[in-house]
PDB file of N, CA and C in Angstrom:
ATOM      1  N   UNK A   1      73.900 114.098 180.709  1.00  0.00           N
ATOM      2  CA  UNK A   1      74.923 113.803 179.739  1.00  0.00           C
ATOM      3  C   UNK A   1      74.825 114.817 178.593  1.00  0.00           C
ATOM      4  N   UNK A   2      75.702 114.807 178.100  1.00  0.00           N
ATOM      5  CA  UNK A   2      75.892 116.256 177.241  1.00  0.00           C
ATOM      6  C   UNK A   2      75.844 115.866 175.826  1.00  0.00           C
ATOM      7  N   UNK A   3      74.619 116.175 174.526  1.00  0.00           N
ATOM      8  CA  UNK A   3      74.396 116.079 173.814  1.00  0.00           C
ATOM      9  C   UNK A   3      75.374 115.896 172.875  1.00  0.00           C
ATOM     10  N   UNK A   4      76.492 116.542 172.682  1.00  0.00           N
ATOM     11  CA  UNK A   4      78.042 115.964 171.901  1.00  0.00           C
ATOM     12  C   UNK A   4      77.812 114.801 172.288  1.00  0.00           C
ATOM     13  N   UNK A   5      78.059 114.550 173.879  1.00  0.00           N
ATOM     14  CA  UNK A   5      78.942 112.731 173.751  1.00  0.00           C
ATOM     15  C   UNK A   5      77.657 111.888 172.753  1.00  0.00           C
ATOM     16  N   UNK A   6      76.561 112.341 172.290  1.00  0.00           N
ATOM     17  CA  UNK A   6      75.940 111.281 171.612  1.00  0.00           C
ATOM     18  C   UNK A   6      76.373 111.912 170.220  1.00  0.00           C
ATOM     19  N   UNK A   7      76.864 112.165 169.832  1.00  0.00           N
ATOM     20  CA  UNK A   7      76.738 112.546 168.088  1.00  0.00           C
ATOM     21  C   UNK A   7      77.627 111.247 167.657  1.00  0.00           C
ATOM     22  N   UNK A   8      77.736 111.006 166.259  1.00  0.00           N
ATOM     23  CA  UNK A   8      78.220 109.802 165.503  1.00  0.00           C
ATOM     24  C   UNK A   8      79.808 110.107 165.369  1.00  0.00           C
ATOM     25  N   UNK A   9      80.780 111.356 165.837  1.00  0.00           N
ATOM     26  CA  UNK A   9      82.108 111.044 165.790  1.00  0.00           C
ATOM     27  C   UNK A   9      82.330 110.200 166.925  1.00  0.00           C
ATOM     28  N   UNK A  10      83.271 109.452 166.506  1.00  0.00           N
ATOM     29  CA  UNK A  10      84.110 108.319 167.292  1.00  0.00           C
ATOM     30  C   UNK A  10      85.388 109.089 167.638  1.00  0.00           C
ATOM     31  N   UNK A  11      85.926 109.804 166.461  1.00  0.00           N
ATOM     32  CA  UNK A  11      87.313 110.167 167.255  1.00  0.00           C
ATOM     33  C   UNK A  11      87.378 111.754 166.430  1.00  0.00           C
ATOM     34  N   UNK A  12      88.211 112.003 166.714  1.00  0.00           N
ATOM     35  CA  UNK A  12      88.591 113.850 165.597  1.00  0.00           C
ATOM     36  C   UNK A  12      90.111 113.750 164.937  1.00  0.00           C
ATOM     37  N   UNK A  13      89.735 113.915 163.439  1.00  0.00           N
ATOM     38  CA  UNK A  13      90.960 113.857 163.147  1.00  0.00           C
ATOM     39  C   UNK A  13      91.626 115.281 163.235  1.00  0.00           C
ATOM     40  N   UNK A  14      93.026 115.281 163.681  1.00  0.00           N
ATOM     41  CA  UNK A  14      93.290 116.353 164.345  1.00  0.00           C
ATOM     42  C   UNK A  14      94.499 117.303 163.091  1.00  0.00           C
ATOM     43  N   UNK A  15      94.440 116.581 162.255  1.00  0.00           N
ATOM     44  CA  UNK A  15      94.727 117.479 160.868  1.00  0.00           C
ATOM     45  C   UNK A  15      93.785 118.449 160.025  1.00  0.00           C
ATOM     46  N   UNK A  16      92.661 117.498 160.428  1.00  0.00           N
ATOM     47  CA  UNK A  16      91.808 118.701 159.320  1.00  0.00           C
ATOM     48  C   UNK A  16      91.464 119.405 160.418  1.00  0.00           C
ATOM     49  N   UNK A  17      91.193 119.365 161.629  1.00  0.00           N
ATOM     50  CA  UNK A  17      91.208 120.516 162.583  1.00  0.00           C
ATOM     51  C   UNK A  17      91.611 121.436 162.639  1.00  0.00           C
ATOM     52  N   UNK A  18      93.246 120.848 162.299  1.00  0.00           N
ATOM     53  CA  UNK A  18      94.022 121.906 162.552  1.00  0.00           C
ATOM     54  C   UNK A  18      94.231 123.371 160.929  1.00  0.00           C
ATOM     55  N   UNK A  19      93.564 122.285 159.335  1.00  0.00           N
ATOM     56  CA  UNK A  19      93.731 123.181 158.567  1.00  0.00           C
ATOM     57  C   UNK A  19      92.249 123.955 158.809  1.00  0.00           C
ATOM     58  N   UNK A  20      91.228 123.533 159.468  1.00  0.00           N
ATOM     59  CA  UNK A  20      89.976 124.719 159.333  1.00  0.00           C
ATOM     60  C   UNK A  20      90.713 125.789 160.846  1.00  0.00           C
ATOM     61  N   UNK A  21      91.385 125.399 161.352  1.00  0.00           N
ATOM     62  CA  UNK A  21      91.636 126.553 162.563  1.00  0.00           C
ATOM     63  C   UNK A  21      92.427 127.822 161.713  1.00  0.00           C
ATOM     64  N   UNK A  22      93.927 127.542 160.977  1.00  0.00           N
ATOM     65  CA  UNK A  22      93.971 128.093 160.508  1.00  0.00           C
ATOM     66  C   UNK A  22      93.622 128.964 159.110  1.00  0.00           C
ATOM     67  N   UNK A  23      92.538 128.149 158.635  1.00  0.00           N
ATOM     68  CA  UNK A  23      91.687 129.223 157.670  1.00  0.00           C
ATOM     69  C   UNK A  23      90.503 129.709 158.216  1.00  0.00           C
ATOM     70  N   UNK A  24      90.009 129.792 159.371  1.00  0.00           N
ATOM     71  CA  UNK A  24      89.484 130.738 160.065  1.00  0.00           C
ATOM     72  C   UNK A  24      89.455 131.879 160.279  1.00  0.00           C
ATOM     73  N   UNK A  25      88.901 133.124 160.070  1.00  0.00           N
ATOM     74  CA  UNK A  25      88.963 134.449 160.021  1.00  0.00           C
ATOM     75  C   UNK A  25      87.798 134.778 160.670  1.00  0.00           C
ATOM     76  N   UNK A  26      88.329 135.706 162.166  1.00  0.00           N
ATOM     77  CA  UNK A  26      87.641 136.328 162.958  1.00  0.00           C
ATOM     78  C   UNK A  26      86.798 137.147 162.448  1.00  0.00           C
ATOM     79  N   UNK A  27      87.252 138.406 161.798  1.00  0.00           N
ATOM     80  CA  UNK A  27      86.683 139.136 161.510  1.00  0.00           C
ATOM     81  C   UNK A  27      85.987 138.937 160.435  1.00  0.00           C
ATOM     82  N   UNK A  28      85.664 137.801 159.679  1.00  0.00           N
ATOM     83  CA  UNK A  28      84.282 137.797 159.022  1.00  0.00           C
ATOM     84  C   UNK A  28      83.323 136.410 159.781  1.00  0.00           C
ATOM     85  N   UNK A  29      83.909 136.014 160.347  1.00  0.00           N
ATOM     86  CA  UNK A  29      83.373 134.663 160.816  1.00  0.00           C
ATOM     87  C   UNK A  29      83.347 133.841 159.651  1.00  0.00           C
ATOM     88  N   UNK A  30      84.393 133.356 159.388  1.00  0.00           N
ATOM     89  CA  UNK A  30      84.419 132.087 158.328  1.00  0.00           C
ATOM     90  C   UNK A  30      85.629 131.734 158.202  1.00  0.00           C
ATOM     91  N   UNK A  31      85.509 130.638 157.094  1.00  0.00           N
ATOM     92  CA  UNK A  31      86.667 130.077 156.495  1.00  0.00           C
ATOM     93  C   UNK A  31      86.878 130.531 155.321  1.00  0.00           C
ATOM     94  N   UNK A  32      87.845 130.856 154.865  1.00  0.00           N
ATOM     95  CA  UNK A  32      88.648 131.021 153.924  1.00  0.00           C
ATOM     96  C   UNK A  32      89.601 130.159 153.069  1.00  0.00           C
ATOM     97  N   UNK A  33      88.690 129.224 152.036  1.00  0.00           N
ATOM     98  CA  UNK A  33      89.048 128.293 152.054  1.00  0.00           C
ATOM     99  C   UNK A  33      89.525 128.532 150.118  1.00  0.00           C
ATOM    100  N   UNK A  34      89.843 127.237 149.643  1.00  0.00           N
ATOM    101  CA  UNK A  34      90.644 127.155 148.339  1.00  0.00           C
ATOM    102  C   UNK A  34      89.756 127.968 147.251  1.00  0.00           C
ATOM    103  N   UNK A  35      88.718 126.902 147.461  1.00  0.00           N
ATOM    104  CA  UNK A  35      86.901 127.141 146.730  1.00  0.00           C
ATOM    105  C   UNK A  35      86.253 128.543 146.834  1.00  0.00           C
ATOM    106  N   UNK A  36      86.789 128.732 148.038  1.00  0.00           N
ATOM    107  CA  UNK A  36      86.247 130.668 148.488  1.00  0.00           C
ATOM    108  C   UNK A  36      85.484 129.826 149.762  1.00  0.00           C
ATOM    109  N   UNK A  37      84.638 131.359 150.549  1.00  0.00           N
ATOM    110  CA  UNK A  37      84.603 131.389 151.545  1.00  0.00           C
ATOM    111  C   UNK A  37      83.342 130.862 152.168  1.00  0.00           C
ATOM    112  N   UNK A  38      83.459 130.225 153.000  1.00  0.00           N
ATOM    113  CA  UNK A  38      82.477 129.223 153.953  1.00  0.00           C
ATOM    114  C   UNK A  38      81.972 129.690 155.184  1.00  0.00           C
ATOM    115  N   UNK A  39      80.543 129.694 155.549  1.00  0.00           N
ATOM    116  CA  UNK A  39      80.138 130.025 157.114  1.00  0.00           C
ATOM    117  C   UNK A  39      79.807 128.746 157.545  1.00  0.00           C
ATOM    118  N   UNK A  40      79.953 128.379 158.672  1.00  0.00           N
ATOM    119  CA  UNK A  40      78.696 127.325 158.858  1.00  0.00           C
ATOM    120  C   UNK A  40      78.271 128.014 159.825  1.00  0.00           C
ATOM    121  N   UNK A  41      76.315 127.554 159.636  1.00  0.00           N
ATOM    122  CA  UNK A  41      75.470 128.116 160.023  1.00  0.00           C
ATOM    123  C   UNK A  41      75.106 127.242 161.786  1.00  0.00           C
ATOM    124  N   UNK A  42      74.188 127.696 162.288  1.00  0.00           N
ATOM    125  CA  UNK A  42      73.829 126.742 163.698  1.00  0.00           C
ATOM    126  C   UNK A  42      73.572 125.147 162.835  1.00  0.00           C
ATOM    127  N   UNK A  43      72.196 125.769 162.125  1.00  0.00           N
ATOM    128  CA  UNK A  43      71.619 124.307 161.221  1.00  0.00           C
ATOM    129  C   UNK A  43      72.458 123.410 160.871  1.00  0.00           C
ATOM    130  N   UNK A  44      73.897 124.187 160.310  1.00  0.00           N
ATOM    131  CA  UNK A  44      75.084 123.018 159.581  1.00  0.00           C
ATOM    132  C   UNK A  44      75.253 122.474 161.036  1.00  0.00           C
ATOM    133  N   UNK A  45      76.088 122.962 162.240  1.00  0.00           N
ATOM    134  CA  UNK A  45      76.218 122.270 163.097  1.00  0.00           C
ATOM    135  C   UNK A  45      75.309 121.507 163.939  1.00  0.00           C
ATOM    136  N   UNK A  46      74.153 121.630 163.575  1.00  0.00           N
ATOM    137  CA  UNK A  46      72.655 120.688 164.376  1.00  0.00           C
ATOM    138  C   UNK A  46      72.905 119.662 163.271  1.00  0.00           C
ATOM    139  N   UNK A  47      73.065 119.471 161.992  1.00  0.00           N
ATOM    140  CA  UNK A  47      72.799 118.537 161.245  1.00  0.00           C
ATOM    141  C   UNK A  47      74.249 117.543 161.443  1.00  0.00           C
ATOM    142  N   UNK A  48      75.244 118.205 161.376  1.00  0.00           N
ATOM    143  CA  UNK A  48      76.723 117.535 161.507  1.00  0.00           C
ATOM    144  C   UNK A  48      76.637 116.909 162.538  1.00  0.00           C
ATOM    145  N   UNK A  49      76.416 117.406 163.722  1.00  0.00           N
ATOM    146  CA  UNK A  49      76.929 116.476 165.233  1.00  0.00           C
ATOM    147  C   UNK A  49      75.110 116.405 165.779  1.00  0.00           C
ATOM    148  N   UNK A  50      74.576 116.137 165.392  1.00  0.00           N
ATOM    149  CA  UNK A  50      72.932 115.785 166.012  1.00  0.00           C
ATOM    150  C   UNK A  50      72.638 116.315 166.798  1.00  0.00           C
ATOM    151  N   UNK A  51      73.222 117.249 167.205  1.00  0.00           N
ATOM    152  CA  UNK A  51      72.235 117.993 168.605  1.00  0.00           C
ATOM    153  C   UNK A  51      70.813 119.307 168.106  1.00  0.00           C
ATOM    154  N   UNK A  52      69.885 118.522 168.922  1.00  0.00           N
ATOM    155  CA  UNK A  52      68.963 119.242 168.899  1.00  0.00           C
ATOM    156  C   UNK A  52      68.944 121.232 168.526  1.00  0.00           C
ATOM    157  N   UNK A  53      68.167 121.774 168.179  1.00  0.00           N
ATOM    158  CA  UNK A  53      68.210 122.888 168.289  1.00  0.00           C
ATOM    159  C   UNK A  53      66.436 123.106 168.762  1.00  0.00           C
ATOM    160  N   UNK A  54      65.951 124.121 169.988  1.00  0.00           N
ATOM    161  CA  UNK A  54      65.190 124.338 170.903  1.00  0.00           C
ATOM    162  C   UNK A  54      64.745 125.617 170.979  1.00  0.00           C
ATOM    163  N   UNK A  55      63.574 126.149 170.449  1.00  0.00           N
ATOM    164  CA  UNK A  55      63.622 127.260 171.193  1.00  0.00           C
ATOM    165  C   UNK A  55      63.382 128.088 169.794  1.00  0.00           C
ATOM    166  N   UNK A  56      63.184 129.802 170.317  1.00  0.00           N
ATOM    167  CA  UNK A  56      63.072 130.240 169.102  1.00  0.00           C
ATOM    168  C   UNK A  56      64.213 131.147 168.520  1.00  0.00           C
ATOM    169  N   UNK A  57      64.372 131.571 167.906  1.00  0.00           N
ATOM    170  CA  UNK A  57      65.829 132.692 167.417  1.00  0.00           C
ATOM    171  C   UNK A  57      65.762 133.935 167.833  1.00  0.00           C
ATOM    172  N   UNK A  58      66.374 134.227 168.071  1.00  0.00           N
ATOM    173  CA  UNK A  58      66.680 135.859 168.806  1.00  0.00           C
ATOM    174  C   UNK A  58      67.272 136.088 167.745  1.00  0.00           C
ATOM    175  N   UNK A  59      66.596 137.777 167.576  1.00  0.00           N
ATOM    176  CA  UNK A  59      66.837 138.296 166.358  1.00  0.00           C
ATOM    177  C   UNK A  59      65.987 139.358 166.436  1.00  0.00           C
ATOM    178  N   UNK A  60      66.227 140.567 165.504  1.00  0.00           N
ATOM    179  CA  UNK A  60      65.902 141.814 165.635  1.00  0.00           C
ATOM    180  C   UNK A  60      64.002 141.565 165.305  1.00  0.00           C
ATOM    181  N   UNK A  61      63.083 142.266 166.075  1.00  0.00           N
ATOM    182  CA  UNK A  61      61.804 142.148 164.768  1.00  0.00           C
ATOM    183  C   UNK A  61      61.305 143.166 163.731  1.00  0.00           C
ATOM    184  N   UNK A  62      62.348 143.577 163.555  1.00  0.00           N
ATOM    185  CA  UNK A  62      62.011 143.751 162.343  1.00  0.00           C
ATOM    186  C   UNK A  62      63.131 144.140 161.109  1.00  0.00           C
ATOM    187  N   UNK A  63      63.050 144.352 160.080  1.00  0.00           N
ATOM    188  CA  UNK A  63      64.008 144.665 159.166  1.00  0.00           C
ATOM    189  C   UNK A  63      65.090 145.767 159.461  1.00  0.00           C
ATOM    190  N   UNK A  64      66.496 145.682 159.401  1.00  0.00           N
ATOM    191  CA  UNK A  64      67.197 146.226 159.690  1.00  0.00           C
ATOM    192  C   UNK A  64      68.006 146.613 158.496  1.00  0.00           C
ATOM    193  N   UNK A  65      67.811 147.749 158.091  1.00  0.00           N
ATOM    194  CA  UNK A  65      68.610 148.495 156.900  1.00  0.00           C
ATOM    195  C   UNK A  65      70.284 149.112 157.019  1.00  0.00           C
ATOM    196  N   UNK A  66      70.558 149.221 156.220  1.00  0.00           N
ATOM    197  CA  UNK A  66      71.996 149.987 156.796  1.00  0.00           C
ATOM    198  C   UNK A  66      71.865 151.360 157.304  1.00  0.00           C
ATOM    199  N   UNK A  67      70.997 152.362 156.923  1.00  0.00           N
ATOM    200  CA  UNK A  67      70.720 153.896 157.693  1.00  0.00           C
ATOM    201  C   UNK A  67      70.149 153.005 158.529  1.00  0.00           C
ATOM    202  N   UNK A  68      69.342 151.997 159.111  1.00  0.00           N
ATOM    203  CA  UNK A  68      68.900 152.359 160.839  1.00  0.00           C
ATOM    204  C   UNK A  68      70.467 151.633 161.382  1.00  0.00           C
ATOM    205  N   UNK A  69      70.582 150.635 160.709  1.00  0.00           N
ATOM    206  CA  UNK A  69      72.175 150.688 161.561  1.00  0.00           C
ATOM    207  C   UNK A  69      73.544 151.712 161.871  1.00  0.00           C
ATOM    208  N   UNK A  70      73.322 152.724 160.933  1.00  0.00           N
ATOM    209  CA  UNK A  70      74.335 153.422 160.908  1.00  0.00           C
ATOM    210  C   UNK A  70      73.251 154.444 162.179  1.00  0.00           C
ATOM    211  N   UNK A  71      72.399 154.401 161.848  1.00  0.00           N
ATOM    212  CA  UNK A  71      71.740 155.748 162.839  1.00  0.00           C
ATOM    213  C   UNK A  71      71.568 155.258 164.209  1.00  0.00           C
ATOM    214  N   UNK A  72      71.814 154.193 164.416  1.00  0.00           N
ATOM    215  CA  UNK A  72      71.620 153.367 165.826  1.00  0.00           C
ATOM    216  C   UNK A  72      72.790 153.525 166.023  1.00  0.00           C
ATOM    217  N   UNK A  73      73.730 153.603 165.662  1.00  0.00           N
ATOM    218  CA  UNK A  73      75.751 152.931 166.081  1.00  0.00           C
ATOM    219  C   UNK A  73      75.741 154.420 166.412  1.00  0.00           C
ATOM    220  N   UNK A  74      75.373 155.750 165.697  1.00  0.00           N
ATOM    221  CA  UNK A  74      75.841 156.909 165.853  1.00  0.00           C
ATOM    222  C   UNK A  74      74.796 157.625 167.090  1.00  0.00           C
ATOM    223  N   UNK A  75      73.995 157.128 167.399  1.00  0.00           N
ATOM    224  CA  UNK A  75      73.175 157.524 168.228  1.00  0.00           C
ATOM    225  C   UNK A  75      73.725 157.017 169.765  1.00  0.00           C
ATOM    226  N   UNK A  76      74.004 155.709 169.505  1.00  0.00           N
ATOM    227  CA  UNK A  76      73.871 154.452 171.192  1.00  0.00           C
ATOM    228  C   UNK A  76      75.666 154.455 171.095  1.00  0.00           C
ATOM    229  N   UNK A  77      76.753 154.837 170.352  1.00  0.00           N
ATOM    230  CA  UNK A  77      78.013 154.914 170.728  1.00  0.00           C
ATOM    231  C   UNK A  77      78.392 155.996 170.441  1.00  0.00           C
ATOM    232  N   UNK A  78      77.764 156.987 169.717  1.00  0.00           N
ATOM    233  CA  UNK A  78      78.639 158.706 169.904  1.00  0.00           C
ATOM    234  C   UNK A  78      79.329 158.698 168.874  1.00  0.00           C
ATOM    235  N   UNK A  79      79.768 157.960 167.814  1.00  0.00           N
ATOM    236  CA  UNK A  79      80.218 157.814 166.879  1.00  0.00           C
ATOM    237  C   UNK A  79      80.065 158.824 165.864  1.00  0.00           C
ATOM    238  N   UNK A  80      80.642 159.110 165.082  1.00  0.00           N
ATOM    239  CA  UNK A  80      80.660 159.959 163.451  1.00  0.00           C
ATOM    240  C   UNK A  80      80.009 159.633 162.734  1.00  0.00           C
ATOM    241  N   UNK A  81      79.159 159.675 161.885  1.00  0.00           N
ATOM    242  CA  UNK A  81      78.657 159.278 160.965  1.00  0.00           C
ATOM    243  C   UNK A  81      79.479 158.738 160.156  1.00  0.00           C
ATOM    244  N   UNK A  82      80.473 159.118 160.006  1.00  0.00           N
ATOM    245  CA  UNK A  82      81.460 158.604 158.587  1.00  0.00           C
ATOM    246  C   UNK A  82      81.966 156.819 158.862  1.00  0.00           C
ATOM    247  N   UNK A  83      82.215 156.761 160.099  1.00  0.00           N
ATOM    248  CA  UNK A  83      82.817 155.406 160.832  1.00  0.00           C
ATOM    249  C   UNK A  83      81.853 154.179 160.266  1.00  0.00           C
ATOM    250  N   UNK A  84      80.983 154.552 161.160  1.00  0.00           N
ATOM    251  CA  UNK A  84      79.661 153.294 160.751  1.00  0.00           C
ATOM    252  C   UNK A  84      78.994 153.216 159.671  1.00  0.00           C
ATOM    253  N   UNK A  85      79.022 154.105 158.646  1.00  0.00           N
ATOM    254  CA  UNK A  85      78.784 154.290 156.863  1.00  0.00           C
ATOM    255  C   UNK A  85      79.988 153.869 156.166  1.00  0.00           C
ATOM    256  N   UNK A  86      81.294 153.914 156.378  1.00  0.00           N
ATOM    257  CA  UNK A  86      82.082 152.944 156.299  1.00  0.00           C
ATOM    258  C   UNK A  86      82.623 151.470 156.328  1.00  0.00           C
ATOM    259  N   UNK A  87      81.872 151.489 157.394  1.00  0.00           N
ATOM    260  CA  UNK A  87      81.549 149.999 158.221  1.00  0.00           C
ATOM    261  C   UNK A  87      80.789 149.390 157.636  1.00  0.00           C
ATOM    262  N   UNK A  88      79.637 149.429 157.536  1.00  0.00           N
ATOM    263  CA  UNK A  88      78.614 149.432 156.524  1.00  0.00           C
ATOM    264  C   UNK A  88      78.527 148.756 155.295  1.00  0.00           C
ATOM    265  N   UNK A  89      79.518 149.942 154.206  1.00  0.00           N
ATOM    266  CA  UNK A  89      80.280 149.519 152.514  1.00  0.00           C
ATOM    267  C   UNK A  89      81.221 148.478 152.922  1.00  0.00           C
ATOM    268  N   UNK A  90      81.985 148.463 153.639  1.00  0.00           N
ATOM    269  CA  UNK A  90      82.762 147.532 153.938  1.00  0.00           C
ATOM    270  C   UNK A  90      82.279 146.224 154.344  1.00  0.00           C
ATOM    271  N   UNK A  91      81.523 145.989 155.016  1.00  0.00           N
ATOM    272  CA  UNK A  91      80.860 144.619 155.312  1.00  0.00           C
ATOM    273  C   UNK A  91      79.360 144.388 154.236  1.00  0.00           C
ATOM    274  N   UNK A  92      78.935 145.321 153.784  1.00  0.00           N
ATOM    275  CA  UNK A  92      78.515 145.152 152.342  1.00  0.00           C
ATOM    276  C   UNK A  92      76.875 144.724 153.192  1.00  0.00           C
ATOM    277  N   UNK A  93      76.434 145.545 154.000  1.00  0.00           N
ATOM    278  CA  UNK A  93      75.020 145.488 155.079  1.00  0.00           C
ATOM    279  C   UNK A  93      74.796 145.940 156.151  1.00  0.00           C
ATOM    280  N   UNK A  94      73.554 145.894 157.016  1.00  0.00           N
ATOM    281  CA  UNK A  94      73.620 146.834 158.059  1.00  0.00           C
ATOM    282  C   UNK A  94      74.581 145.572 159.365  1.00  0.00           C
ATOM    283  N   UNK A  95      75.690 145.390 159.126  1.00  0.00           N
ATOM    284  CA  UNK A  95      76.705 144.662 160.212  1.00  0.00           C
ATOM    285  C   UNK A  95      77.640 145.428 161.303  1.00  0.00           C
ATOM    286  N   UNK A  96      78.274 144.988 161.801  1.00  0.00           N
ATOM    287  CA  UNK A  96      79.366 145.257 162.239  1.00  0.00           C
ATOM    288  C   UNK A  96      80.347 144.337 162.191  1.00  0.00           C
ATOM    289  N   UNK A  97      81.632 143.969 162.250  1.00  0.00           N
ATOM    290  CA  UNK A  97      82.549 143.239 162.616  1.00  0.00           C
ATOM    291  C   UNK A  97      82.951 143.401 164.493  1.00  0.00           C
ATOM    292  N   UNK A  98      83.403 142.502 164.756  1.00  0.00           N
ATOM    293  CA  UNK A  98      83.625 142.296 166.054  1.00  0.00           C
ATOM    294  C   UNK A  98      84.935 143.550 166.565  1.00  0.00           C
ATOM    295  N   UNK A  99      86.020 142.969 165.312  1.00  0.00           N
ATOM    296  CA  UNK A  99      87.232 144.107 165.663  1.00  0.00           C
ATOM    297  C   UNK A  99      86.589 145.399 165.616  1.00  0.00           C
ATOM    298  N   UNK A 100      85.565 145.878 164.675  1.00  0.00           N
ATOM    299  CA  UNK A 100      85.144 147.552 164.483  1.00  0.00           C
ATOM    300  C   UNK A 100      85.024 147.907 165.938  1.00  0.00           C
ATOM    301  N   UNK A 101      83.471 146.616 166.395  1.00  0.00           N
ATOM    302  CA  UNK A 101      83.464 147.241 167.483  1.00  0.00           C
ATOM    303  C   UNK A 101      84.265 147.214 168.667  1.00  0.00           C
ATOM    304  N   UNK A 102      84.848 146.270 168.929  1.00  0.00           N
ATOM    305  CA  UNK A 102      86.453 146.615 169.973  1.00  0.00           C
ATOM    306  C   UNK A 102      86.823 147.556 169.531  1.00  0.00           C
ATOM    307  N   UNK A 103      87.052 148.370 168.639  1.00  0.00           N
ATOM    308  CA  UNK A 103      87.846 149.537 168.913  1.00  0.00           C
ATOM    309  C   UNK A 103      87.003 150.725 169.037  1.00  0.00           C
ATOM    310  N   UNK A 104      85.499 151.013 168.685  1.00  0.00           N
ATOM    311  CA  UNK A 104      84.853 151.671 169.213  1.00  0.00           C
ATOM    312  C   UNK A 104      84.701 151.896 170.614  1.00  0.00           C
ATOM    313  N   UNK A 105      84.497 150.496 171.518  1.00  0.00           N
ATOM    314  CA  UNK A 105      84.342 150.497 172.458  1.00  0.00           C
ATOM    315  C   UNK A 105      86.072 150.802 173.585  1.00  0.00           C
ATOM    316  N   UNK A 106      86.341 150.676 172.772  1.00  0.00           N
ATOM    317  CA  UNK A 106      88.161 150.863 173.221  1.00  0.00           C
ATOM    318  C   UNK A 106      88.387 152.156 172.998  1.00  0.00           C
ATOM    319  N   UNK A 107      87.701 153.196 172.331  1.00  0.00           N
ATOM    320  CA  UNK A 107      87.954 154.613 172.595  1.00  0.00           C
ATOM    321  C   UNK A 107      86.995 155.104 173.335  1.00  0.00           C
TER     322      UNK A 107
END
């Protein structure tokens, strides 16, 4: 049986569903909301609907700066330097956005 069917909603109200769908924004992963902007994390959703979380986190080991990210993106995709140092100021860390990289990978 699948850990949802035990959490404490009974039903979904399908209005506020529908206003977090559309303040949803792909490209930062969040909401965009009145207050300003919201992530929820795994933890928020382990604590909201009770399902366990198992296991350990995958994740880089060790510290990841914006030059090793920019020097990794320009190294492992062929990229410009200017693109992913852009990318970079723009997401304000060593990130990417999902759209950047679709279109990297799309040229």
């Amino acid at each position: 049986m699948s850990s949802l069917q035990h959490t404490s909603l009974s039903s979904v109200d399908t209005n506020l569903l529908f206003v977090f769908v559309e303040r949803w924004h792909a490209e930062t992963s969040s909401f965009h909301m009145s207050f300003g902007e919201m992530t929820i994390t795994l933890d928020d959703a382990s604590c909201l609907l009770h399902i366990p979380i198992r296991g350990s986190l995958v994740g880089p080991k060790y510290v990841v700066t914006d030059t090793n990210a920019i020097t990794l993106s320009v190294e492992l995709f062929g990229v410009l330097l200017r693109d992913p140092s852009k990318e970079a100021t723009a997401v304000r860390g060593p990130y990417y956005r999902l759209d950047w990289l679709k279109q990297i990978f799309e040229q």
